[in-house]
N, C-alpha and C. Protein backbone atom coordinates (compact mmCIF):
# COMPACT_ATOMS: atom_id res chain seq x y z
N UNK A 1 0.84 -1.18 0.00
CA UNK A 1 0.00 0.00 0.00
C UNK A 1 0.89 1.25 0.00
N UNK A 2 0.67 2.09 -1.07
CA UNK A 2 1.12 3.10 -0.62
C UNK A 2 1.63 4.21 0.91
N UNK A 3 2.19 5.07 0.86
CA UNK A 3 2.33 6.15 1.93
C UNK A 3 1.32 6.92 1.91
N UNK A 4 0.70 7.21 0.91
CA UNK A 4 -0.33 8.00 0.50
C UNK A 4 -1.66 7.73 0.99
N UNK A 5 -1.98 6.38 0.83
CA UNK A 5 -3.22 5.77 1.41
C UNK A 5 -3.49 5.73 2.79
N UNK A 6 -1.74 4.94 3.45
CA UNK A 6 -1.62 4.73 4.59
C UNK A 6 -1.70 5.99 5.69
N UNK A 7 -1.31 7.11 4.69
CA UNK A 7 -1.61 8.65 5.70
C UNK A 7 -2.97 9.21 5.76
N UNK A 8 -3.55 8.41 4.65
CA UNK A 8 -5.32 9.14 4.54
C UNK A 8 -6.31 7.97 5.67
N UNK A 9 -5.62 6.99 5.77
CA UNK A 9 -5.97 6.07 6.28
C UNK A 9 -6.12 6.53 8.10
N UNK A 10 -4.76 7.04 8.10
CA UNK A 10 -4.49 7.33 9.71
C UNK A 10 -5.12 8.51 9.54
N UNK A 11 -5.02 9.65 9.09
CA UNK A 11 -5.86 11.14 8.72
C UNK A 11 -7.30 10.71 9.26
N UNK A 12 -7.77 9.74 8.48
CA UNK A 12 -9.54 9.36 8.98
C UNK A 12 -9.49 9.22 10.40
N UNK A 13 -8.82 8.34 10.84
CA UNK A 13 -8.40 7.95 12.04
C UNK A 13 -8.34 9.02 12.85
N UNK A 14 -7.61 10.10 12.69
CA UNK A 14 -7.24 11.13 13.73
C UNK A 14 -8.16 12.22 13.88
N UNK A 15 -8.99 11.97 12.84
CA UNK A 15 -10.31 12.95 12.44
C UNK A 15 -11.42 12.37 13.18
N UNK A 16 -11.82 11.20 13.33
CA UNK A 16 -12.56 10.52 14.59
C UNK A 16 -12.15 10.66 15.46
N UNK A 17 -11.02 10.59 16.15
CA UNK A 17 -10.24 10.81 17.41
C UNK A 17 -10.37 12.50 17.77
N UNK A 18 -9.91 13.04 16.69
CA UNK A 18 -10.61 14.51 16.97
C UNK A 18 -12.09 15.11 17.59
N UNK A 19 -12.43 13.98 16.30
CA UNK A 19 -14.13 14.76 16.90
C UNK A 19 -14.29 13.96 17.77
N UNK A 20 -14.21 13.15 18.53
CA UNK A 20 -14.46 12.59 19.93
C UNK A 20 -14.16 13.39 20.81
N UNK A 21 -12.49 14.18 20.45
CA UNK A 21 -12.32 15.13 21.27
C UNK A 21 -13.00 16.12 21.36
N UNK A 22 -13.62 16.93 20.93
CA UNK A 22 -14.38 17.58 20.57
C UNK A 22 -15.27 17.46 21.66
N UNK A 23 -15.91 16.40 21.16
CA UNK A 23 -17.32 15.64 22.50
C UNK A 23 -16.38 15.86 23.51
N UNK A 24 -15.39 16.09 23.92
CA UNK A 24 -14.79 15.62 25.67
C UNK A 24 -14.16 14.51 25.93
N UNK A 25 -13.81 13.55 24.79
CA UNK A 25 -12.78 13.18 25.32
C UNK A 25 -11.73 12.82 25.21
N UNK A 26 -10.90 13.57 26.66
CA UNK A 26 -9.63 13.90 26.75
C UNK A 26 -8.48 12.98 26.20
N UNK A 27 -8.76 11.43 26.25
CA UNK A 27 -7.98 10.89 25.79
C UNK A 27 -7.37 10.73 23.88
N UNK A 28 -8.99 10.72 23.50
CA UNK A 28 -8.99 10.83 22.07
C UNK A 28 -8.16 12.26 21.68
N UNK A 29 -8.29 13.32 22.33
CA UNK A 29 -7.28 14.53 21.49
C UNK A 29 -6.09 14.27 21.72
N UNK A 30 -5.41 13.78 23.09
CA UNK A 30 -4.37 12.78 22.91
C UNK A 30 -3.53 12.31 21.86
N UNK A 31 -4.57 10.98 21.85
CA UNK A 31 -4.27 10.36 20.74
C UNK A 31 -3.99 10.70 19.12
N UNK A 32 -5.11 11.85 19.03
CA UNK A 32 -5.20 12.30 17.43
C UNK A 32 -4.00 13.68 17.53
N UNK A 33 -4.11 13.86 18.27
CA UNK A 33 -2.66 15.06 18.46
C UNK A 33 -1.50 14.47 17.93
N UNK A 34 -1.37 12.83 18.56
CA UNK A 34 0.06 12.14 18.42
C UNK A 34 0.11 11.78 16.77
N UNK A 35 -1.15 11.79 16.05
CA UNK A 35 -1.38 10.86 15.05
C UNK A 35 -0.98 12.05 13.96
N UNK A 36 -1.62 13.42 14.46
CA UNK A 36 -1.52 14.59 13.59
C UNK A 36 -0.05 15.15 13.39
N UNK A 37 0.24 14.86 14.68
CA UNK A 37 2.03 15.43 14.74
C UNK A 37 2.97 14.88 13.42
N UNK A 38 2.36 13.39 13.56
CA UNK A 38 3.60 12.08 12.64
C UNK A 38 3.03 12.67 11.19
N UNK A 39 1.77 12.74 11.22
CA UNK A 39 1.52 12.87 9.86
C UNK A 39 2.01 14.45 9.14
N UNK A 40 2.08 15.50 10.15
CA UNK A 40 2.72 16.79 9.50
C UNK A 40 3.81 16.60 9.64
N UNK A 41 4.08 16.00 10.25
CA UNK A 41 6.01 15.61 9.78
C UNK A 41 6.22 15.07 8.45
N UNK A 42 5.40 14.25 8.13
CA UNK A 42 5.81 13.36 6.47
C UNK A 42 4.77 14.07 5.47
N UNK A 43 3.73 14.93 6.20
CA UNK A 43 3.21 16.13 5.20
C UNK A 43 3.31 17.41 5.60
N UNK A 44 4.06 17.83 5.60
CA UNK A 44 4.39 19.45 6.09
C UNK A 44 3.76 20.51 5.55
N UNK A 45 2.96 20.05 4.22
CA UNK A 45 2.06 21.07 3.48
C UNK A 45 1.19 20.93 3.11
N UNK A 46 0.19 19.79 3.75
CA UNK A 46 -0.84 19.33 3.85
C UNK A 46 -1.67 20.39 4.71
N UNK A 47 -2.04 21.11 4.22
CA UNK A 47 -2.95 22.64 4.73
C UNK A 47 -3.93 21.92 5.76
N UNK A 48 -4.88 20.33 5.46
CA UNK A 48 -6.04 19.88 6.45
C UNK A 48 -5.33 19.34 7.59
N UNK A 49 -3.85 18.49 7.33
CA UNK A 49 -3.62 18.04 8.46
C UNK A 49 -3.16 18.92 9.07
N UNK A 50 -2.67 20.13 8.96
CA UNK A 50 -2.44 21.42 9.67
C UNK A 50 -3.18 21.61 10.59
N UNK A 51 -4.60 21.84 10.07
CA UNK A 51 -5.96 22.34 10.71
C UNK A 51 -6.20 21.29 11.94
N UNK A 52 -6.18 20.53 11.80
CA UNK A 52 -6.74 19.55 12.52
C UNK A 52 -5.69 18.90 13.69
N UNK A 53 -4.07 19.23 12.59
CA UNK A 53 -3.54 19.61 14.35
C UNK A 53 -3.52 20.83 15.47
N UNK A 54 -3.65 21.97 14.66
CA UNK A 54 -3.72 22.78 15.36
C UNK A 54 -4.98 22.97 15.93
N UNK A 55 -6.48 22.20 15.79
CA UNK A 55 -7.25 22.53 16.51
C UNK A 55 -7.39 21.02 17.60
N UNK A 56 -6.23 20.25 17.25
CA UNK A 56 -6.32 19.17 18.30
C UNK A 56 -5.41 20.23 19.80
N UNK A 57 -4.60 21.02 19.55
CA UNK A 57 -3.92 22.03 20.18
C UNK A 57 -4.64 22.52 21.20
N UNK A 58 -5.57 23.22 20.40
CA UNK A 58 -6.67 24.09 21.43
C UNK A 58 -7.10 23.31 22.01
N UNK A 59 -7.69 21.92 21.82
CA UNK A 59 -8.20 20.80 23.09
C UNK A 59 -7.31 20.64 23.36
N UNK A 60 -6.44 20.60 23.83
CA UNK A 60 -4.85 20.22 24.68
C UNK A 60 -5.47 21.33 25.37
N UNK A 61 -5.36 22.53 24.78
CA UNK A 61 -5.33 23.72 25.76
C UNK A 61 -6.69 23.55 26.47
N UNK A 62 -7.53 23.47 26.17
CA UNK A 62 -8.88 23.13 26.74
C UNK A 62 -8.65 21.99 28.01
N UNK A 63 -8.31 21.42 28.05
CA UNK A 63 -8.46 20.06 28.78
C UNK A 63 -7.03 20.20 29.55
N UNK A 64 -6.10 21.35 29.54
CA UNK A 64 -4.89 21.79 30.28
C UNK A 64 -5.49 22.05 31.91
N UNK A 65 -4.83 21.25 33.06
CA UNK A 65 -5.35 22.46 33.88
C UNK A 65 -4.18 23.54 34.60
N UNK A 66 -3.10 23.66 33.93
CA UNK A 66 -2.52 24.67 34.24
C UNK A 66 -3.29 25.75 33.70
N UNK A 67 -2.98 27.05 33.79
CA UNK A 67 -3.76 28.54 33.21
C UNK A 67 -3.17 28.64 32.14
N UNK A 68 -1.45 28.58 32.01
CA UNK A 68 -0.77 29.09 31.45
C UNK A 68 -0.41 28.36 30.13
N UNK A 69 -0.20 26.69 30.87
CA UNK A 69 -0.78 25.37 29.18
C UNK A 69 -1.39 25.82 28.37
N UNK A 70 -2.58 26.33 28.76
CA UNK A 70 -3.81 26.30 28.14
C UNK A 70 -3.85 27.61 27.10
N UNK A 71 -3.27 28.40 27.70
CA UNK A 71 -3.34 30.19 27.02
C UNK A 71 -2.11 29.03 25.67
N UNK A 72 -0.93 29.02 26.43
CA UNK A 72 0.34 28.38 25.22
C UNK A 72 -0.47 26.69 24.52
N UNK A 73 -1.28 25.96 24.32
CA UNK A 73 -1.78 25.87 23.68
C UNK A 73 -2.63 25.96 22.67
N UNK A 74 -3.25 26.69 22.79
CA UNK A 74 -4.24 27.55 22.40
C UNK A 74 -3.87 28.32 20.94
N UNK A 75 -2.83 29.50 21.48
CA UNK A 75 -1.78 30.26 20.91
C UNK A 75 -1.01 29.10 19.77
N UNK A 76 -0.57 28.28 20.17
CA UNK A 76 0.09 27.14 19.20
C UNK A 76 -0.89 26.86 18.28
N UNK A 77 -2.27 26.72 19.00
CA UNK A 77 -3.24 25.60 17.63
C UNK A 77 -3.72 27.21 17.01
N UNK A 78 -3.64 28.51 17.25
CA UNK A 78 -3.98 29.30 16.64
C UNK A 78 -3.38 29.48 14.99
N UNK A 79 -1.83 29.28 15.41
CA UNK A 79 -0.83 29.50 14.78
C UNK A 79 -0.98 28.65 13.64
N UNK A 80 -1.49 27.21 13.92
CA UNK A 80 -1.25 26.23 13.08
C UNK A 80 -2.53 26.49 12.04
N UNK A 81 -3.57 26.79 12.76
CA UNK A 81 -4.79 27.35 11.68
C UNK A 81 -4.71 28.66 11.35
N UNK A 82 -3.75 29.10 11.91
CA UNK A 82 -3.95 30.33 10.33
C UNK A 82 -2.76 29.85 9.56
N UNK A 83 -1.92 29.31 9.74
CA UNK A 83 -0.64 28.47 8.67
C UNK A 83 -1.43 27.46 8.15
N UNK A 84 -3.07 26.58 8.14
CA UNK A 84 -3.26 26.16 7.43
C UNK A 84 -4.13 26.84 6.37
N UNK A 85 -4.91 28.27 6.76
CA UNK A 85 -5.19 28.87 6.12
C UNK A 85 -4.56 29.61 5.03
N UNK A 86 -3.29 30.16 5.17
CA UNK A 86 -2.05 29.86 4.56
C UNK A 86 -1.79 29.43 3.41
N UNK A 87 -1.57 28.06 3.70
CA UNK A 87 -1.67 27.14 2.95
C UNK A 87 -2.95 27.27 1.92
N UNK A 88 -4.34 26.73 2.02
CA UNK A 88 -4.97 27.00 1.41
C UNK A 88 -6.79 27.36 2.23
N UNK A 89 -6.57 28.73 1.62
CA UNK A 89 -7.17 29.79 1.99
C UNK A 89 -8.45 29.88 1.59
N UNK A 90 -9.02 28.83 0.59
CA UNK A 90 -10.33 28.38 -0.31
C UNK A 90 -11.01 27.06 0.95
N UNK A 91 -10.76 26.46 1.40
CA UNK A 91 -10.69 24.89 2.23
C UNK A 91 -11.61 25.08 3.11
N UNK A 92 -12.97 24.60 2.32
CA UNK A 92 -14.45 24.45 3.91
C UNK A 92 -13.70 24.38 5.22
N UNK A 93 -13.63 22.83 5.55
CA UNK A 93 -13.06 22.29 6.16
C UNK A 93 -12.22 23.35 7.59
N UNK A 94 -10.94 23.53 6.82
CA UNK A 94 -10.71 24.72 7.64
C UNK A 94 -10.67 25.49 8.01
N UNK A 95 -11.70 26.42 7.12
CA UNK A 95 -12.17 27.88 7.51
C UNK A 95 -13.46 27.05 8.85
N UNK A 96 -13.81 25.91 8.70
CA UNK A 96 -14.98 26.09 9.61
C UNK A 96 -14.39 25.66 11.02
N UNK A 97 -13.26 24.89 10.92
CA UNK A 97 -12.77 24.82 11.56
C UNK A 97 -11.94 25.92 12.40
N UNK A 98 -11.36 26.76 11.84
CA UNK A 98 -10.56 27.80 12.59
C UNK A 98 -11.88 28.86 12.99
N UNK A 99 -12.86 28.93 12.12
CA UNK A 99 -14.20 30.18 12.60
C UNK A 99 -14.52 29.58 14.07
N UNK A 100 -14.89 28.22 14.22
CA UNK A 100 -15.25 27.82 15.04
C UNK A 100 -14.68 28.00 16.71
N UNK A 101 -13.44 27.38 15.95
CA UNK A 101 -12.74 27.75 17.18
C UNK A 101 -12.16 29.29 17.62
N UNK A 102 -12.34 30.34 17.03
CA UNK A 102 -12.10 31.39 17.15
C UNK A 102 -13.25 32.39 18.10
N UNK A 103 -14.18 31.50 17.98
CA UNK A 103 -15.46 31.86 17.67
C UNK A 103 -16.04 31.43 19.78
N UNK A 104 -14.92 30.06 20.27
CA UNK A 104 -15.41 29.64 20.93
C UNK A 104 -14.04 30.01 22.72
N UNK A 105 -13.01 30.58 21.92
CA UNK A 105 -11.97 31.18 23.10
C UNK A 105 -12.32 32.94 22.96
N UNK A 106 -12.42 32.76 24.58
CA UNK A 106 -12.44 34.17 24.96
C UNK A 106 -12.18 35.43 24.15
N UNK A 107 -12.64 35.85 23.84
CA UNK A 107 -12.45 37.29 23.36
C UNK A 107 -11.10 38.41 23.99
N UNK A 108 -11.66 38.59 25.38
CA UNK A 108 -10.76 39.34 26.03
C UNK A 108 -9.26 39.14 25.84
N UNK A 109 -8.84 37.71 25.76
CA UNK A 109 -7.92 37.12 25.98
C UNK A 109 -7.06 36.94 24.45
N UNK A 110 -8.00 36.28 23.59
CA UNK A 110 -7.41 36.00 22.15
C UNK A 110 -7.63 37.19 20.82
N UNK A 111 -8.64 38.05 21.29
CA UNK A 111 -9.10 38.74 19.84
C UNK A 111 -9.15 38.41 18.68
N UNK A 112 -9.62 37.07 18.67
CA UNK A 112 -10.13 36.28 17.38
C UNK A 112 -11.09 36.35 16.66
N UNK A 113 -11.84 36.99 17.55
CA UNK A 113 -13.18 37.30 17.13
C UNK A 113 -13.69 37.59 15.26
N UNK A 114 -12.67 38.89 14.74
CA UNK A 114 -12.61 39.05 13.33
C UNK A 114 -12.00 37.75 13.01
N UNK A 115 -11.45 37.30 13.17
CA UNK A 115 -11.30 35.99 12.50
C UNK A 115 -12.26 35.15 12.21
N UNK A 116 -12.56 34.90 13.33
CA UNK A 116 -13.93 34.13 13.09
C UNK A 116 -14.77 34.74 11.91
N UNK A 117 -15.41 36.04 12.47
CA UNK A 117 -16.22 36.64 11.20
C UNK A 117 -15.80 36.88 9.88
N UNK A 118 -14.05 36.87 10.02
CA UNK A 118 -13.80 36.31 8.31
C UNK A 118 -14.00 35.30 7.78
N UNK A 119 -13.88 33.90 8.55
CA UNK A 119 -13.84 32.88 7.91
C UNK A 119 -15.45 32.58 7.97
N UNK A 120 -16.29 33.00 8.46
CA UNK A 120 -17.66 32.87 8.61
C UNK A 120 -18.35 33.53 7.39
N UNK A 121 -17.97 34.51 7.14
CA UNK A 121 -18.09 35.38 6.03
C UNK A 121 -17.76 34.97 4.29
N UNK A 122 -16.46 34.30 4.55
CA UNK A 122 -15.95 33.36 3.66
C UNK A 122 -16.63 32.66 3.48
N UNK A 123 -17.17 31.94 4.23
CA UNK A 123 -18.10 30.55 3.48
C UNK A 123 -19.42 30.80 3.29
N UNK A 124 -20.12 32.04 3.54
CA UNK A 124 -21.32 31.93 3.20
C UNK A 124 -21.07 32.59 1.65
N UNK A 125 -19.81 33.47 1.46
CA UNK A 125 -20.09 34.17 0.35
C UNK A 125 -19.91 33.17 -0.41
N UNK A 126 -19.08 31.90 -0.48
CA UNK A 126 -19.13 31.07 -1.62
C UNK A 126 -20.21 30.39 -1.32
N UNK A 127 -20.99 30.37 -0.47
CA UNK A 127 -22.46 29.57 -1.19
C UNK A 127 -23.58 30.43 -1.67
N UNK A 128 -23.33 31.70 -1.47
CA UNK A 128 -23.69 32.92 -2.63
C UNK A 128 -23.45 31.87 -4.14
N UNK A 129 -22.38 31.75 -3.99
CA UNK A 129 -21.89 31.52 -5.59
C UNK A 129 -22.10 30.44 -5.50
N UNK A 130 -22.43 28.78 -4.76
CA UNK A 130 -22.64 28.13 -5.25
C UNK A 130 -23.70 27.39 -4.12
N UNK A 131 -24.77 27.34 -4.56
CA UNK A 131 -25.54 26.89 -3.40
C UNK A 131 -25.27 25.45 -3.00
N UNK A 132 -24.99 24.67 -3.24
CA UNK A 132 -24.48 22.99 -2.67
C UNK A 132 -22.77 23.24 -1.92
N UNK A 133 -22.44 24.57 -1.92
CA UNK A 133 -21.11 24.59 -1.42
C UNK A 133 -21.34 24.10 0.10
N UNK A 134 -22.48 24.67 1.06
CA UNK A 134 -22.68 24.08 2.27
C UNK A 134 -24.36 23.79 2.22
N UNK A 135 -24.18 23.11 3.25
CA UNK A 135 -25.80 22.04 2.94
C UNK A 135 -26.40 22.98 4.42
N UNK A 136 -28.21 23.08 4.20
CA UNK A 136 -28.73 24.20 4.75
C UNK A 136 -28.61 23.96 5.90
N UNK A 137 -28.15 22.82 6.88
CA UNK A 137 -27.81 22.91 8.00
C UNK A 137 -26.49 23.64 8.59
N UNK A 138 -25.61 23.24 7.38
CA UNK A 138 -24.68 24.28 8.06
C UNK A 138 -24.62 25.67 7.73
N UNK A 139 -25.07 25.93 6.18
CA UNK A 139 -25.46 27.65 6.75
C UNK A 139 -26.70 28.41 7.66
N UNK A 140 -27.22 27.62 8.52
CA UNK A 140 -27.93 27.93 9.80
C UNK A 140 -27.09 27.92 10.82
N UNK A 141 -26.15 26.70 10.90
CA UNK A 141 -25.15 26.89 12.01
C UNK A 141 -24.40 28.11 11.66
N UNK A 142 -23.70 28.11 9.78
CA UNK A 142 -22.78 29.24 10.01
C UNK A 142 -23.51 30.83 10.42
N UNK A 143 -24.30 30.97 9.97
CA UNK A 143 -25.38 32.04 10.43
C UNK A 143 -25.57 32.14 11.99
N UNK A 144 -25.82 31.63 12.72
CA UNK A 144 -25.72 31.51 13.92
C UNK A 144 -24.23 31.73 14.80
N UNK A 145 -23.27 31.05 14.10
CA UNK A 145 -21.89 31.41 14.79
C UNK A 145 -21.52 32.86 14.29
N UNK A 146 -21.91 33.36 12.87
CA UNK A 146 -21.32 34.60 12.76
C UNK A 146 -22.25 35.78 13.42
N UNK A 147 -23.10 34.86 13.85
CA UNK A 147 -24.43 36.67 14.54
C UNK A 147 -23.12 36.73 16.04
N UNK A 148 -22.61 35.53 16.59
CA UNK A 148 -22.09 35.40 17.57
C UNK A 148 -21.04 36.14 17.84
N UNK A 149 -19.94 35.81 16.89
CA UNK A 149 -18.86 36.40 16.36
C UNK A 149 -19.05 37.64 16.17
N UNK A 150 -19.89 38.53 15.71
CA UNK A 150 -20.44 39.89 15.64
C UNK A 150 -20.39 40.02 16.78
N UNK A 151 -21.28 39.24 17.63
CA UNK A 151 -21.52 39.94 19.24
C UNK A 151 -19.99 40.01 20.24
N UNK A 152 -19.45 39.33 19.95
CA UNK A 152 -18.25 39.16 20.90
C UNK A 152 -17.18 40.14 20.57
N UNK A 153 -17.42 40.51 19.02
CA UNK A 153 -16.56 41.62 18.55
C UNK A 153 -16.79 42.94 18.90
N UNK A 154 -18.36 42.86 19.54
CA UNK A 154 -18.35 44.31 19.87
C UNK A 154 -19.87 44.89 19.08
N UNK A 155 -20.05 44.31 18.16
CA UNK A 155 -20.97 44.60 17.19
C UNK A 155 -22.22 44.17 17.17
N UNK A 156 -23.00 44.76 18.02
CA UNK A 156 -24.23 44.03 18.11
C UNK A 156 -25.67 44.53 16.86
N UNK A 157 -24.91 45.53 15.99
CA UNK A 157 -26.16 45.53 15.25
C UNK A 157 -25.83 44.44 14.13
N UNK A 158 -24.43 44.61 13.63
CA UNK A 158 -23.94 43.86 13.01
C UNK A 158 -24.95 41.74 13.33
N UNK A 159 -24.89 41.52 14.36
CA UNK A 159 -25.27 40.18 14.79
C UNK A 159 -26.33 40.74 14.56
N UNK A 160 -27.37 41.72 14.87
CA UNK A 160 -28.78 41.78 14.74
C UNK A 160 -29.01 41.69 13.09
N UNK A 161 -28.20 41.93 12.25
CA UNK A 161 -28.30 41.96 11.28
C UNK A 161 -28.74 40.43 10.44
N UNK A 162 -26.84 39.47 11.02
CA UNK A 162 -27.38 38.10 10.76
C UNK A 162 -28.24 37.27 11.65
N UNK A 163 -28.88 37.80 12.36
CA UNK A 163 -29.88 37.35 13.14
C UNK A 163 -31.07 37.00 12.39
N UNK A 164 -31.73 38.28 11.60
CA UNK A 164 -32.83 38.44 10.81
C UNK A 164 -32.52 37.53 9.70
N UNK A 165 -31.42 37.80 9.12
CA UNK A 165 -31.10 36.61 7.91
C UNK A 165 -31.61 34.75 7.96
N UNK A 166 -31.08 34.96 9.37
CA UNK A 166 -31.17 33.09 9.88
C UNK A 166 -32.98 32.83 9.91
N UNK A 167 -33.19 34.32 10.46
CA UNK A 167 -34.98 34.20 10.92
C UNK A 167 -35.64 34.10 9.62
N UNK A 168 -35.09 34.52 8.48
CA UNK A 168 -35.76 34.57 6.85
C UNK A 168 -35.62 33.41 6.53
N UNK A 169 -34.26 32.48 6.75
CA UNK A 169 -34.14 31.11 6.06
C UNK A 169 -34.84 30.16 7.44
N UNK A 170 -34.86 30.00 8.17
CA UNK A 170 -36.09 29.77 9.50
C UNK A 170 -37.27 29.56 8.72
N UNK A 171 -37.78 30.49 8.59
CA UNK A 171 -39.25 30.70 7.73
C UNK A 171 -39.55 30.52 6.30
N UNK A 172 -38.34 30.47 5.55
CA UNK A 172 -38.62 29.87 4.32
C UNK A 172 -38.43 28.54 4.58
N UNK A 173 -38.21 27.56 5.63
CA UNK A 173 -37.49 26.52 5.36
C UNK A 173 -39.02 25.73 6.15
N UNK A 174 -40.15 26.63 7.13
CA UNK A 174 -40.83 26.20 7.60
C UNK A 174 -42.07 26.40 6.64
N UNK A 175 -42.21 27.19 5.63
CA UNK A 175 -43.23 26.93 4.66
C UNK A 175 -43.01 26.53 3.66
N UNK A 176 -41.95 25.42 3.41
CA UNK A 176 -41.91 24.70 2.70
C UNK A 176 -42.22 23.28 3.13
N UNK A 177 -42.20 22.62 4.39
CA UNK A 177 -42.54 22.23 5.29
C UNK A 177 -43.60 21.94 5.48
């Protein structure tokens, strides 16, 4: 078998282990941290396995209980998602990934906030341009994280704005229904 297979193979792998982490648990980000590390070593410009280590990072930092782990994790998996953005700057995947998590550390602390609302922004405008780019559940979620992202930035008409938007596709989606 190829190297190629065998890294998409473990990639799946560390992407379940991720999103477990995700759910809470601590052991699975662990694990997919260790899995993400080996694999950006033998892909160093693999923009997704980037993403996905650096947001295995922020659960490190999440699940840290020093104060200070957690801020220097955090900061690390920041780094790694905007170096996978970087990389490639078009990629669902990791724009929803880095919005998300930008979206979900402190404000005061990280000022991620525009980040978030860029990469939130980013993906709705390409399903402007292509409507199957995200499926209508996730532009309700993304609609919902960017009214958020507005609010944490400071901007609350701004969120009142995509507020009403979500409430229009809400109601078109219930009289069709």
């Amino acid at each position: 078998m190829s190297d190629q297979r065998v890294h998409m193979k473990q990639f799946e792998v560390a992407k379940i282990l991720h999103n477990n982490g995700v759910a809470g648990d601590k052991k699975a980000v662990v694990k997919a941290n260790e899995m993400l590390l080996k694999l950006r070593e033998s892909e160093p410009d693999n923009a997704l396995i980037e993403a996905y280590y650096g947001s295995t990072l922020v659960l490190l930092g999440r699940d840290a209980v020093k104060i200070l782990e957690r801020a220097d994790k955090a900061e690390e998996g920041l780094d790694a998602l905007n170096r996978a953005v970087t990389l490639d700057s078009n990629h669902k995947a990791i724009r929803l990934l880095r919005g998300n998590i930008c979206l979900r550390l402190p404000e005061s602390f990280f000022h991620c906030s525009e980040m978030a609302i860029e990469d939130f922004t980013f993906l709705l405008d390409r399903y402007k341009e292509n409507s199957s780019y995200l499926t209508q559940k996730q532009v309700r979620e993304v609609l919902r994280n960017l009214s958020a992202a507005y609010q944490n930035a400071g901007k609350p008409d701004n969120a009142a704005e995509v507020l009403q938007r979500l409430d229009q596709l809400e109601r078109k989606k219930k009289s069709k229904d």
